[in-house]
C-alpha atoms as a PDB file:
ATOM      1  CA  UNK A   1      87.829 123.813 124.226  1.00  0.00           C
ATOM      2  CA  UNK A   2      89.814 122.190 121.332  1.00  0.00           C
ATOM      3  CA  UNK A   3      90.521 118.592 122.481  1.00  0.00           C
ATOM      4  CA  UNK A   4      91.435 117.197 118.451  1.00  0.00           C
ATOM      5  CA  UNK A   5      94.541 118.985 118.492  1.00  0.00           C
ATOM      6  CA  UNK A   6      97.536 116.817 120.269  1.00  0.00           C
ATOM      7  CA  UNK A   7     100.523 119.180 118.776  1.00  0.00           C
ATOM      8  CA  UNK A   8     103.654 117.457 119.172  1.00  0.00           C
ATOM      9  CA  UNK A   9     106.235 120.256 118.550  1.00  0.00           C
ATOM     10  CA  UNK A  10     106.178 124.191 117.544  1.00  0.00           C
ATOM     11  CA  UNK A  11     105.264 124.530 113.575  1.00  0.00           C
ATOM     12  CA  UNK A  12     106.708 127.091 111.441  1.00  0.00           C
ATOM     13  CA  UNK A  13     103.921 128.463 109.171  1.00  0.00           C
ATOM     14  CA  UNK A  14     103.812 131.075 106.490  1.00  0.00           C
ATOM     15  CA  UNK A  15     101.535 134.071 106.706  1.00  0.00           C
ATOM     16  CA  UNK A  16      99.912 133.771 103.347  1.00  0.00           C
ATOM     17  CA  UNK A  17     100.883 131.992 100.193  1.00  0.00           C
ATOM     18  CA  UNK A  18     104.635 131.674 100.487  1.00  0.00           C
ATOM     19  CA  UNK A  19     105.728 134.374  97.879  1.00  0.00           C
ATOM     20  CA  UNK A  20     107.705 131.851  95.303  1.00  0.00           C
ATOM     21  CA  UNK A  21     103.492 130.876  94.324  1.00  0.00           C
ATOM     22  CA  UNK A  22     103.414 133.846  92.290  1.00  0.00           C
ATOM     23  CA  UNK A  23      99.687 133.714  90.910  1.00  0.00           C
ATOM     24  CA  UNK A  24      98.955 130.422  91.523  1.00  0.00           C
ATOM     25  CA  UNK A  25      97.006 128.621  93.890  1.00  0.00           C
ATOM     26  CA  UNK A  26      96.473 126.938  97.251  1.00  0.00           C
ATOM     27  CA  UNK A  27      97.782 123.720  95.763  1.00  0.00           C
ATOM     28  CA  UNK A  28     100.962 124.941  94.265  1.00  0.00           C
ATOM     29  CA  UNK A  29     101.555 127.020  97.525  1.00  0.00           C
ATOM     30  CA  UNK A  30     101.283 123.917  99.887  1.00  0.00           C
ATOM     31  CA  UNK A  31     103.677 121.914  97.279  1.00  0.00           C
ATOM     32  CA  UNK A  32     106.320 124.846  97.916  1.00  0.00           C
ATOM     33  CA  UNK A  33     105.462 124.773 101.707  1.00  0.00           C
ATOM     34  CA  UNK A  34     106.268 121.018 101.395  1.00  0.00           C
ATOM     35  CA  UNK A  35     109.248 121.277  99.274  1.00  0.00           C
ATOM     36  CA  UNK A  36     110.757 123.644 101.863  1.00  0.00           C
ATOM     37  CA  UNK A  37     109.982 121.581 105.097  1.00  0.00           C
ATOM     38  CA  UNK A  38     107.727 123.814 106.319  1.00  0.00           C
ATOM     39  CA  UNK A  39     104.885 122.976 108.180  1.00  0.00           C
ATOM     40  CA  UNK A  40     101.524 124.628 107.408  1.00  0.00           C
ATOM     41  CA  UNK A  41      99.885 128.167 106.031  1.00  0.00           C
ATOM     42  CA  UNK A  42      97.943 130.705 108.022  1.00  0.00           C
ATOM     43  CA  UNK A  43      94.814 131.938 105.742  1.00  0.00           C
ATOM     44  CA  UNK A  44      94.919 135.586 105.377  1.00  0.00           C
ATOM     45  CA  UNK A  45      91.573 137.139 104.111  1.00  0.00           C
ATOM     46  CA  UNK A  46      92.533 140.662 104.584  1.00  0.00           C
ATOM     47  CA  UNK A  47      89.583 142.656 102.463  1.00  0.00           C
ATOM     48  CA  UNK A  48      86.915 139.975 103.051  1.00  0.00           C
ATOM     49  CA  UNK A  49      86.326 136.113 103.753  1.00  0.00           C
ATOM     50  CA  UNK A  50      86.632 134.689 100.080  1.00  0.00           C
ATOM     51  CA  UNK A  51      86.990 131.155  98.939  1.00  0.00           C
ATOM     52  CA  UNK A  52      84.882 129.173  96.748  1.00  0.00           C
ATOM     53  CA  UNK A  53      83.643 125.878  97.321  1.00  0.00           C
ATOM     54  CA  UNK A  54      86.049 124.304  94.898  1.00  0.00           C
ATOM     55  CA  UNK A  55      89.138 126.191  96.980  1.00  0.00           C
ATOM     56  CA  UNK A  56      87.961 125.097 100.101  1.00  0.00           C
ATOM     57  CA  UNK A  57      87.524 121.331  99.355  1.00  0.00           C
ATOM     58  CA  UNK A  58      91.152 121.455  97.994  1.00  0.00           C
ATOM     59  CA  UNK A  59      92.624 123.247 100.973  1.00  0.00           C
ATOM     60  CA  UNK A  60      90.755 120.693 102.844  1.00  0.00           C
ATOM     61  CA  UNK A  61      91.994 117.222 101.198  1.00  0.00           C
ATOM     62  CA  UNK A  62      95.269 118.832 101.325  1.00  0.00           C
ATOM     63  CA  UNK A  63      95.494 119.718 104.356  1.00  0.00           C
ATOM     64  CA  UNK A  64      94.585 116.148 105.719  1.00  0.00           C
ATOM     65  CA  UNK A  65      96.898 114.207 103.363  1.00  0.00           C
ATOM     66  CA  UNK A  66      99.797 116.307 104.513  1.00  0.00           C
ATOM     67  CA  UNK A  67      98.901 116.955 107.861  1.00  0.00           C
ATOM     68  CA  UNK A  68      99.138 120.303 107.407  1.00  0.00           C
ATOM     69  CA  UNK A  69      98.954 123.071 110.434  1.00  0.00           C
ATOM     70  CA  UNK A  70      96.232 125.415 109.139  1.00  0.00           C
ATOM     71  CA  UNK A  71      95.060 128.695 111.061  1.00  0.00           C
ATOM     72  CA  UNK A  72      92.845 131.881 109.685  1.00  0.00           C
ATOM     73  CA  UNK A  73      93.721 135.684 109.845  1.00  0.00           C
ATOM     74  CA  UNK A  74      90.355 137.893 109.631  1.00  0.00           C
ATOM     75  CA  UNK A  75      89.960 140.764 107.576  1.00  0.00           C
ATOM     76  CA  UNK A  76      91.351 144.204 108.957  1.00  0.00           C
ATOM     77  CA  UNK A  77      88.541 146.148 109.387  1.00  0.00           C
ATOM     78  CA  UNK A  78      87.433 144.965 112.713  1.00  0.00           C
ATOM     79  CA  UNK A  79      86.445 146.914 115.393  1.00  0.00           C
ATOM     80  CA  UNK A  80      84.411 145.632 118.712  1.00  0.00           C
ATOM     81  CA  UNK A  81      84.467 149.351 120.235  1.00  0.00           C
ATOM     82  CA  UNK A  82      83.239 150.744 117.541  1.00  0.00           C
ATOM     83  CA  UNK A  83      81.030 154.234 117.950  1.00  0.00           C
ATOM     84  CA  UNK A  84      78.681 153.309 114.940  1.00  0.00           C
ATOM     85  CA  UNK A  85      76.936 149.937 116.112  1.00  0.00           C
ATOM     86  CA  UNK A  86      76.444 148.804 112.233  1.00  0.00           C
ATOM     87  CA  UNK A  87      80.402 148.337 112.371  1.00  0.00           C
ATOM     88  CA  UNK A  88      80.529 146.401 115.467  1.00  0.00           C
ATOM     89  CA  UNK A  89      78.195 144.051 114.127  1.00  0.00           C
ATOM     90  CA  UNK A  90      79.772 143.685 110.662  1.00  0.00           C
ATOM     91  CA  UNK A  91      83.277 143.295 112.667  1.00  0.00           C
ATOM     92  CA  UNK A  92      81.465 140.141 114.786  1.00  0.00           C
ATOM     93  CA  UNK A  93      80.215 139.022 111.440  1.00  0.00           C
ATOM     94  CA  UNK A  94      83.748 138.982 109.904  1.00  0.00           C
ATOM     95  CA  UNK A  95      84.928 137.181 112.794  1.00  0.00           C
ATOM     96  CA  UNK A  96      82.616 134.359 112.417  1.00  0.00           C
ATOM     97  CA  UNK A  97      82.864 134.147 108.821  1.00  0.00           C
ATOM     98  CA  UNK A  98      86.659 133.430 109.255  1.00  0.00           C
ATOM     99  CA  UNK A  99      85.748 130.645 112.113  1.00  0.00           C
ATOM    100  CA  UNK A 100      83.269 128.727 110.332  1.00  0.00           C
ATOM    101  CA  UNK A 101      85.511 128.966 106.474  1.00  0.00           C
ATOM    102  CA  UNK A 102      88.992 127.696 108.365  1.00  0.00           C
ATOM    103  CA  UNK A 103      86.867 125.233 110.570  1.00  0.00           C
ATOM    104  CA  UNK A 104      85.445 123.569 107.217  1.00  0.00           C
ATOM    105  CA  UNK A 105      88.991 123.514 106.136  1.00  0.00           C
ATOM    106  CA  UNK A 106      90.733 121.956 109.121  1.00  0.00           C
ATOM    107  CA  UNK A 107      92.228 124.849 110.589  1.00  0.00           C
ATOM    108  CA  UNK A 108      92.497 124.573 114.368  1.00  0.00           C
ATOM    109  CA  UNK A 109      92.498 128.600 115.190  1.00  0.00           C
ATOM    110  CA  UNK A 110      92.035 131.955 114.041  1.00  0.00           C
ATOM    111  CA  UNK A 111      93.394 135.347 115.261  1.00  0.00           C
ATOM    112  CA  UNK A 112      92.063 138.878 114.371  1.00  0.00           C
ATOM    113  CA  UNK A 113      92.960 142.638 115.915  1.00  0.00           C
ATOM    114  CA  UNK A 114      90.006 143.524 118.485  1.00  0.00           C
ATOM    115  CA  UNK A 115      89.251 146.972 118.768  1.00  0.00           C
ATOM    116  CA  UNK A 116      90.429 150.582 119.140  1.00  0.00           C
ATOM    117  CA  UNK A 117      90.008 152.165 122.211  1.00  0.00           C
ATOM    118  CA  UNK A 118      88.543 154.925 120.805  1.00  0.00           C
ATOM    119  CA  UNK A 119      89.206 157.293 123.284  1.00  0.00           C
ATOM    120  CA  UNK A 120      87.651 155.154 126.014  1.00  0.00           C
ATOM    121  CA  UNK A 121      89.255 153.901 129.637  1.00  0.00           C
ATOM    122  CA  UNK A 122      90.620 150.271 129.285  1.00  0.00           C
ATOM    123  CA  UNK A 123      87.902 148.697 131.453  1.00  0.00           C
ATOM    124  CA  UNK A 124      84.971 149.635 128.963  1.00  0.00           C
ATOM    125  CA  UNK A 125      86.318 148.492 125.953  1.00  0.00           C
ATOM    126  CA  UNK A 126      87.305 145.105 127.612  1.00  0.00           C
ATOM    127  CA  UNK A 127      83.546 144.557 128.516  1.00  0.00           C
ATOM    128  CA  UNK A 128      82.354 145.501 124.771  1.00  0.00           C
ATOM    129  CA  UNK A 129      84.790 143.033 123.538  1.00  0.00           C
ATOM    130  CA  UNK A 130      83.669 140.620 126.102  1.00  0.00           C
ATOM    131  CA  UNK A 131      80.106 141.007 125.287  1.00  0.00           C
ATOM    132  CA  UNK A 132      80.702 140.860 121.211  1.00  0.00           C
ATOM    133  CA  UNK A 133      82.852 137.368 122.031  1.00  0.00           C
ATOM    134  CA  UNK A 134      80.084 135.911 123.491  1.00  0.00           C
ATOM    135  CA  UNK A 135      77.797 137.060 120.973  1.00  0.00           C
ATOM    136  CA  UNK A 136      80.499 135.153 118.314  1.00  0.00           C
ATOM    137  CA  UNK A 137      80.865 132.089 120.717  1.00  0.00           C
ATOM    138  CA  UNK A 138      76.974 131.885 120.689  1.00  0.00           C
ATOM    139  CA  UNK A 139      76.917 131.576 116.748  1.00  0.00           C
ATOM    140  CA  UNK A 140      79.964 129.408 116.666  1.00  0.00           C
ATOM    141  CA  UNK A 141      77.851 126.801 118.879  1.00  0.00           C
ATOM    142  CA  UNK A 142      75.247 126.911 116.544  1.00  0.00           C
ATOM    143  CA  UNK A 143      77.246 125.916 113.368  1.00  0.00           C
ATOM    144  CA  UNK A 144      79.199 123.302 115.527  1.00  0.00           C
ATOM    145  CA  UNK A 145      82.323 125.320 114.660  1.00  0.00           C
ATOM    146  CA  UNK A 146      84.938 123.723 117.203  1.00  0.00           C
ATOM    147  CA  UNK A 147      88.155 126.530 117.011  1.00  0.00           C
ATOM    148  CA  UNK A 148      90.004 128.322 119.179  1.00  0.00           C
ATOM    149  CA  UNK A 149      89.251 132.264 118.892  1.00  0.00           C
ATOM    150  CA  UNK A 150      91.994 134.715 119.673  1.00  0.00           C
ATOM    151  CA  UNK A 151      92.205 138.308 119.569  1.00  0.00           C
ATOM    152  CA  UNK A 152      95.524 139.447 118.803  1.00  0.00           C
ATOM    153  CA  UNK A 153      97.894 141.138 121.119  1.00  0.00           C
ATOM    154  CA  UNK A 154      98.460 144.710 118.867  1.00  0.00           C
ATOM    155  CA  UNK A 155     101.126 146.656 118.598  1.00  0.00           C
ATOM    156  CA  UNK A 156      99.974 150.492 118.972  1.00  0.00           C
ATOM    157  CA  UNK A 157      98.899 151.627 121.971  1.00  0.00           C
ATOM    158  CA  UNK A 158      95.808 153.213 120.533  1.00  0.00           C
ATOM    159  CA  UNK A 159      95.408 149.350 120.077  1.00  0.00           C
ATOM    160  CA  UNK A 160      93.138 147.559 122.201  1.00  0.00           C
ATOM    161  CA  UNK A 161      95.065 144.235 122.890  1.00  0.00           C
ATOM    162  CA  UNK A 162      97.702 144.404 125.142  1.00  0.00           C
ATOM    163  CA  UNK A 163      99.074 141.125 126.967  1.00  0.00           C
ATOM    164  CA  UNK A 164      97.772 141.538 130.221  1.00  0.00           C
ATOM    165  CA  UNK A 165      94.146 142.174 128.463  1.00  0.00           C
ATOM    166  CA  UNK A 166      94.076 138.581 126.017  1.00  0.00           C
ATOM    167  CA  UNK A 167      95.406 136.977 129.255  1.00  0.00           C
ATOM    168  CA  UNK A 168      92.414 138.153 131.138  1.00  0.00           C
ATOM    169  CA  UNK A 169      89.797 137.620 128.737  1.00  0.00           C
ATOM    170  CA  UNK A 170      91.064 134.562 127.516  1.00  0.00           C
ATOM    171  CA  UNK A 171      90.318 132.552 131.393  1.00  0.00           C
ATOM    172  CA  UNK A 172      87.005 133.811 130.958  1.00  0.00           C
ATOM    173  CA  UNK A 173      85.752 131.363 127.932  1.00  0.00           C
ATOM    174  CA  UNK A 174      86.804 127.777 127.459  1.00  0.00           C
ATOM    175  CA  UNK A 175      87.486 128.406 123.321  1.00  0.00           C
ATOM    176  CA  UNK A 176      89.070 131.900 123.487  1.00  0.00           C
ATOM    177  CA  UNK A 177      93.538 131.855 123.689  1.00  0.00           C
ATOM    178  CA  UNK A 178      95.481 134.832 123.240  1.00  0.00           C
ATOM    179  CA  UNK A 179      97.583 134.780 119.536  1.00  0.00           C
ATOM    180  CA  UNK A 180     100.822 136.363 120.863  1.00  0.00           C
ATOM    181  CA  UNK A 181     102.829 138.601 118.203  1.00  0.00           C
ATOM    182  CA  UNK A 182     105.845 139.052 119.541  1.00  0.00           C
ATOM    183  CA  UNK A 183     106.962 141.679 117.340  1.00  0.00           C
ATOM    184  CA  UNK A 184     103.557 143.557 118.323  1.00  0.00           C
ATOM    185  CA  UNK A 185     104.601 143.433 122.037  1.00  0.00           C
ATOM    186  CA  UNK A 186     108.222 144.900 121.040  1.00  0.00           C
ATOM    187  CA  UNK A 187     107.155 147.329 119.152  1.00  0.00           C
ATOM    188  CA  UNK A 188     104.064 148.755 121.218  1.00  0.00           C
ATOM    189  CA  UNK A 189     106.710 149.205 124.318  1.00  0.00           C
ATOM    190  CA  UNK A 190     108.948 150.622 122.103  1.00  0.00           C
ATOM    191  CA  UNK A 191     111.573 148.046 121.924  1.00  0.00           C
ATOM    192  CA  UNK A 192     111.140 146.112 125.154  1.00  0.00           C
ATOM    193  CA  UNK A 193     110.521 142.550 125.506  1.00  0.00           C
ATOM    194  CA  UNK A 194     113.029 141.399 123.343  1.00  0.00           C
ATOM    195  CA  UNK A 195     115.759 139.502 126.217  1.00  0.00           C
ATOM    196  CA  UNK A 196     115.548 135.970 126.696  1.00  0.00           C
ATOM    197  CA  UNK A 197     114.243 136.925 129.982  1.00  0.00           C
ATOM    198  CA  UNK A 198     111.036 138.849 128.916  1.00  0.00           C
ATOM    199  CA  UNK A 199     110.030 136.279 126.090  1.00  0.00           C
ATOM    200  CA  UNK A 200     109.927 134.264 129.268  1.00  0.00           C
ATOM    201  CA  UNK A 201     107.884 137.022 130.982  1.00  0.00           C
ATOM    202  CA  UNK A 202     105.185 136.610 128.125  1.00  0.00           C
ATOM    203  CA  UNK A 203     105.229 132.951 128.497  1.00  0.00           C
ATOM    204  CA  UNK A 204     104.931 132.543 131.944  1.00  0.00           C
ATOM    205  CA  UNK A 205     101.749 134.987 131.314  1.00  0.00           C
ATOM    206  CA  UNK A 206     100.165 132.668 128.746  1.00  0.00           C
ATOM    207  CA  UNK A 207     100.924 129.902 130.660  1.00  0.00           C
ATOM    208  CA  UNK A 208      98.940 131.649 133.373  1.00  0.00           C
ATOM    209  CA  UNK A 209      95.705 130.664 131.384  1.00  0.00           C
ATOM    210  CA  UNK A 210      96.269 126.736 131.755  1.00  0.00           C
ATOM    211  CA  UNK A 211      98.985 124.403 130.333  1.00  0.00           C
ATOM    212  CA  UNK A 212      96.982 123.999 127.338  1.00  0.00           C
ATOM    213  CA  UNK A 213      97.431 127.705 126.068  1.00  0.00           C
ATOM    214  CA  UNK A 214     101.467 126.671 126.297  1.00  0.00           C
ATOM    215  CA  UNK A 215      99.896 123.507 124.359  1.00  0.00           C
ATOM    216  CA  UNK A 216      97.985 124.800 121.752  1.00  0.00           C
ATOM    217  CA  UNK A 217      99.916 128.103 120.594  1.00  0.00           C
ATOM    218  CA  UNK A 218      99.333 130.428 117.724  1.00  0.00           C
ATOM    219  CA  UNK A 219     101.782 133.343 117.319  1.00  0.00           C
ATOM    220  CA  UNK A 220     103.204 136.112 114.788  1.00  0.00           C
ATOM    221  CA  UNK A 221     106.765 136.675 114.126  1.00  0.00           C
ATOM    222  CA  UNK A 222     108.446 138.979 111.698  1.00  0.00           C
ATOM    223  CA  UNK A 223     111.223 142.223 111.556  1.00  0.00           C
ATOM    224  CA  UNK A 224     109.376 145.186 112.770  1.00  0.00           C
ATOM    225  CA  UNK A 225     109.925 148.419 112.473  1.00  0.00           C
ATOM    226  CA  UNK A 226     108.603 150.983 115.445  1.00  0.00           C
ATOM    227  CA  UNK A 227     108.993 154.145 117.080  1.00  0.00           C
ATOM    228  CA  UNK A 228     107.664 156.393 120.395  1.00  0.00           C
ATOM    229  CA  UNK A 229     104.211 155.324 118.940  1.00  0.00           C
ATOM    230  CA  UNK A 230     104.329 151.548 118.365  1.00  0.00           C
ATOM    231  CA  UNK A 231     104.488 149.949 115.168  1.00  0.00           C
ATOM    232  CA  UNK A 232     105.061 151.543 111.590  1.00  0.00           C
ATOM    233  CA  UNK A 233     105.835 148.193 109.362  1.00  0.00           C
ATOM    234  CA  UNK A 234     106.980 144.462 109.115  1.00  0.00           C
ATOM    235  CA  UNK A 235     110.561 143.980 107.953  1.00  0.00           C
ATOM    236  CA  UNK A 236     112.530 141.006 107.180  1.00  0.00           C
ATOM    237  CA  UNK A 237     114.361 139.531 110.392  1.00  0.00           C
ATOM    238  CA  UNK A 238     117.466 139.970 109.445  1.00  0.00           C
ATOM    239  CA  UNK A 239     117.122 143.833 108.824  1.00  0.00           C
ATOM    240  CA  UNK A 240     115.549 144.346 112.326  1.00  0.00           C
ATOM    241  CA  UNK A 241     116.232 144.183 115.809  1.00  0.00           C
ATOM    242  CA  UNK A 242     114.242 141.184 116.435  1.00  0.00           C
ATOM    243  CA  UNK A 243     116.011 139.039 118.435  1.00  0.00           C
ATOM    244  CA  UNK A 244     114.203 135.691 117.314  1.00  0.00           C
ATOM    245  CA  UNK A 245     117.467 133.356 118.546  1.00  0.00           C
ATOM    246  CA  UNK A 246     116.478 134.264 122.140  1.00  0.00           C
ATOM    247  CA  UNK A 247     112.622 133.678 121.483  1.00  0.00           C
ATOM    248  CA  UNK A 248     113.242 129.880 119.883  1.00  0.00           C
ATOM    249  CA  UNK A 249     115.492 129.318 123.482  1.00  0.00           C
ATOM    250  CA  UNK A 250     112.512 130.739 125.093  1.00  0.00           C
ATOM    251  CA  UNK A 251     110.038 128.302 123.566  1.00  0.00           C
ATOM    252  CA  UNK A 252     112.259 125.373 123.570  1.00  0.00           C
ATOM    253  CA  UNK A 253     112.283 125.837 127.298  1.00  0.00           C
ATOM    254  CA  UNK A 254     108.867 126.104 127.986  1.00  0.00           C
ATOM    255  CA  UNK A 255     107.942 123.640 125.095  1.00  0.00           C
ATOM    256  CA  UNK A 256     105.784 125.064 123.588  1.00  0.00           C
ATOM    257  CA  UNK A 257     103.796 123.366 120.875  1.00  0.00           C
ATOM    258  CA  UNK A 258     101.393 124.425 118.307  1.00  0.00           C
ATOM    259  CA  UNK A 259     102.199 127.006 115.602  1.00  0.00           C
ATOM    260  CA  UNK A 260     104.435 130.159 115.078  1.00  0.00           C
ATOM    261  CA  UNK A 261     103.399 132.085 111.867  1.00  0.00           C
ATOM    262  CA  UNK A 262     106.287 134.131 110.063  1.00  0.00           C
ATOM    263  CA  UNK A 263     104.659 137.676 108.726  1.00  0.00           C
ATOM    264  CA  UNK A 264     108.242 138.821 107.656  1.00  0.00           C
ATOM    265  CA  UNK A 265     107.804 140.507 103.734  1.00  0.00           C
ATOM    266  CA  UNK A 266     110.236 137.495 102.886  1.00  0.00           C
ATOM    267  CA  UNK A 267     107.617 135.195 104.241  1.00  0.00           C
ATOM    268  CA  UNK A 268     108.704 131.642 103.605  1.00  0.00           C
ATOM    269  CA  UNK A 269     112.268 132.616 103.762  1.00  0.00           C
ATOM    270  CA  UNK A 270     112.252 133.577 106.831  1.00  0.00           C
ATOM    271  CA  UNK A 271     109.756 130.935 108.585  1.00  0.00           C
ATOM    272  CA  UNK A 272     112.336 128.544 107.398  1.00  0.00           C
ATOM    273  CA  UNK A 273     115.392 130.559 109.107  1.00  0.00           C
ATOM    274  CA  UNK A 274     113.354 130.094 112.151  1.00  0.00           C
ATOM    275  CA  UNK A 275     112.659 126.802 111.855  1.00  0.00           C
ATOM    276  CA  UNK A 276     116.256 125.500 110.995  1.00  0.00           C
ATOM    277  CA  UNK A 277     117.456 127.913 113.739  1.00  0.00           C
ATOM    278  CA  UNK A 278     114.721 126.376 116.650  1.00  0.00           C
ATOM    279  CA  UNK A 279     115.273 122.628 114.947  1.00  0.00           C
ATOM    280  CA  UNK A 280     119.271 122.993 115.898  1.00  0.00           C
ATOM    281  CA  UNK A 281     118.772 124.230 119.519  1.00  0.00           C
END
């Protein structure tokens, strides 16, 4: 378990390089995260785990000197259920690779989507995903790679990743935490959880694991679009239905600390509406 970590409020990251970086780099993106008061970047490596040495000992220096909140988004194409075993192991491969690159650059967690059920009963593919975290965890040991690992809860029910599932597998190792994405959760009920009183619901579930998981959070937040199916695309929050007023009251209630990462297309824009919005309440 992550002891280095003593959060002292909820951060507002970006999801990526906030979008006014155009083509430039990690350095120019953190000077327009710093410029803007926000607090931090979550690494997305979407097609693969890239970053040269030279990127990661700037993201590194950088992210000391400004005490920046840093956390990792693996590639897509993960899959711990898997029919073709090459792909399961490629998948835990991709996991670790994101671990071990945002541990070496500070980052204090990393998120990724699971698995598919693939046609199989719930119980089945929450013991292959079991087994392949342990198989990560074992690896992560080795290269003294001290960061929280969290699947993802998902937001189609062909999805492995529901709540209840992260909850559950997440009291069963010391360095594994759900990363909740609340937008996921609304969408893949098809527009529930999204009252004051079920962002609550979710909480009290997380909390469920041990005060620390209130204590050391990493979320998603954006404008989602969804239908009978789950989710179809991110959208900015003020063209949704995302209630994210009642979600900051939930938080501030349960104070929660750690780091809330805004996936909205706008991207910085709106991780700063919820920040001024959560910094008022």
């Amino acid at each position: 378990m992550r002891k280095d970590f003593n959060f002292e409020r909820l951060n507002f990251v970006t999801a990526g390089m906030p979008l006014r970086t155009g083509k430039g780099s990690y350095p120019e993106a953190f000077d327009i995260i710093r410029d803007m008061d926000l607090d931090g970047m979550e690494l997305e490596f979407v097609h693969g785990v890239r970053m040269s040495p030279e990127s990661k000992e700037k993201v590194k220096t950088l992210v000391k000197e400004r005490n920046l909140i840093i956390s990792a988004h693996a590639p897509f194409y993960i899959n711990l259920n898997s029919q073709e075993e090459e792909k399961v192991e490629a998948s835990v491969q991709r996991i670790i690779e994101t671990a071990v690159t945002a541990f070496e650059v500070g980052g204090f967690s990393i998120t990724f989507h699971a698995a598919f059920y693939m046609g199989k009963d719930k119980e089945t593919v929450y013991n292959q995903v079991k087994t392949q975290i342990e198989k990560i965890n074992s690896v992560l040991e080795r290269e003294n790679a001290d960061i929280w690992i969290r699947p993802e809860t998902t937001g189609k029910a062909t999805q492995w990743g529901d709540i209840d599932e992260i909850v559950r597998l997440s009291k069963e190792f010391d360095n594994v935490l759900p990363c909740i994405d609340f937008s996921h959760i609304h969408a893949r009920t098809a527009g529930e959880f999204n009252t004051y009183d079920e962002f609550c619901t979710i909480l009290e579930k997380l909390g469920t694991v041990g005060d620390y998981a209130i204590e050391n959070f990493h979320g998603h937040l954006a404008g989602i679009d969804y239908g009978a199916k789950g989710e179809k695309k991110h959208l900015n929050l003020e063209e949704s239905d995302m209630n994210y007023k009642d979600l900051m009251k939930a938080m501030k209630t349960f104070g929660v600390k750690g780091s809330l990462v805004c996936e909205s297309p706008n991207i910085e824009d709106d991780t700063a509406l919820m920040k001024q919005f959560y910094m008022s309440l």
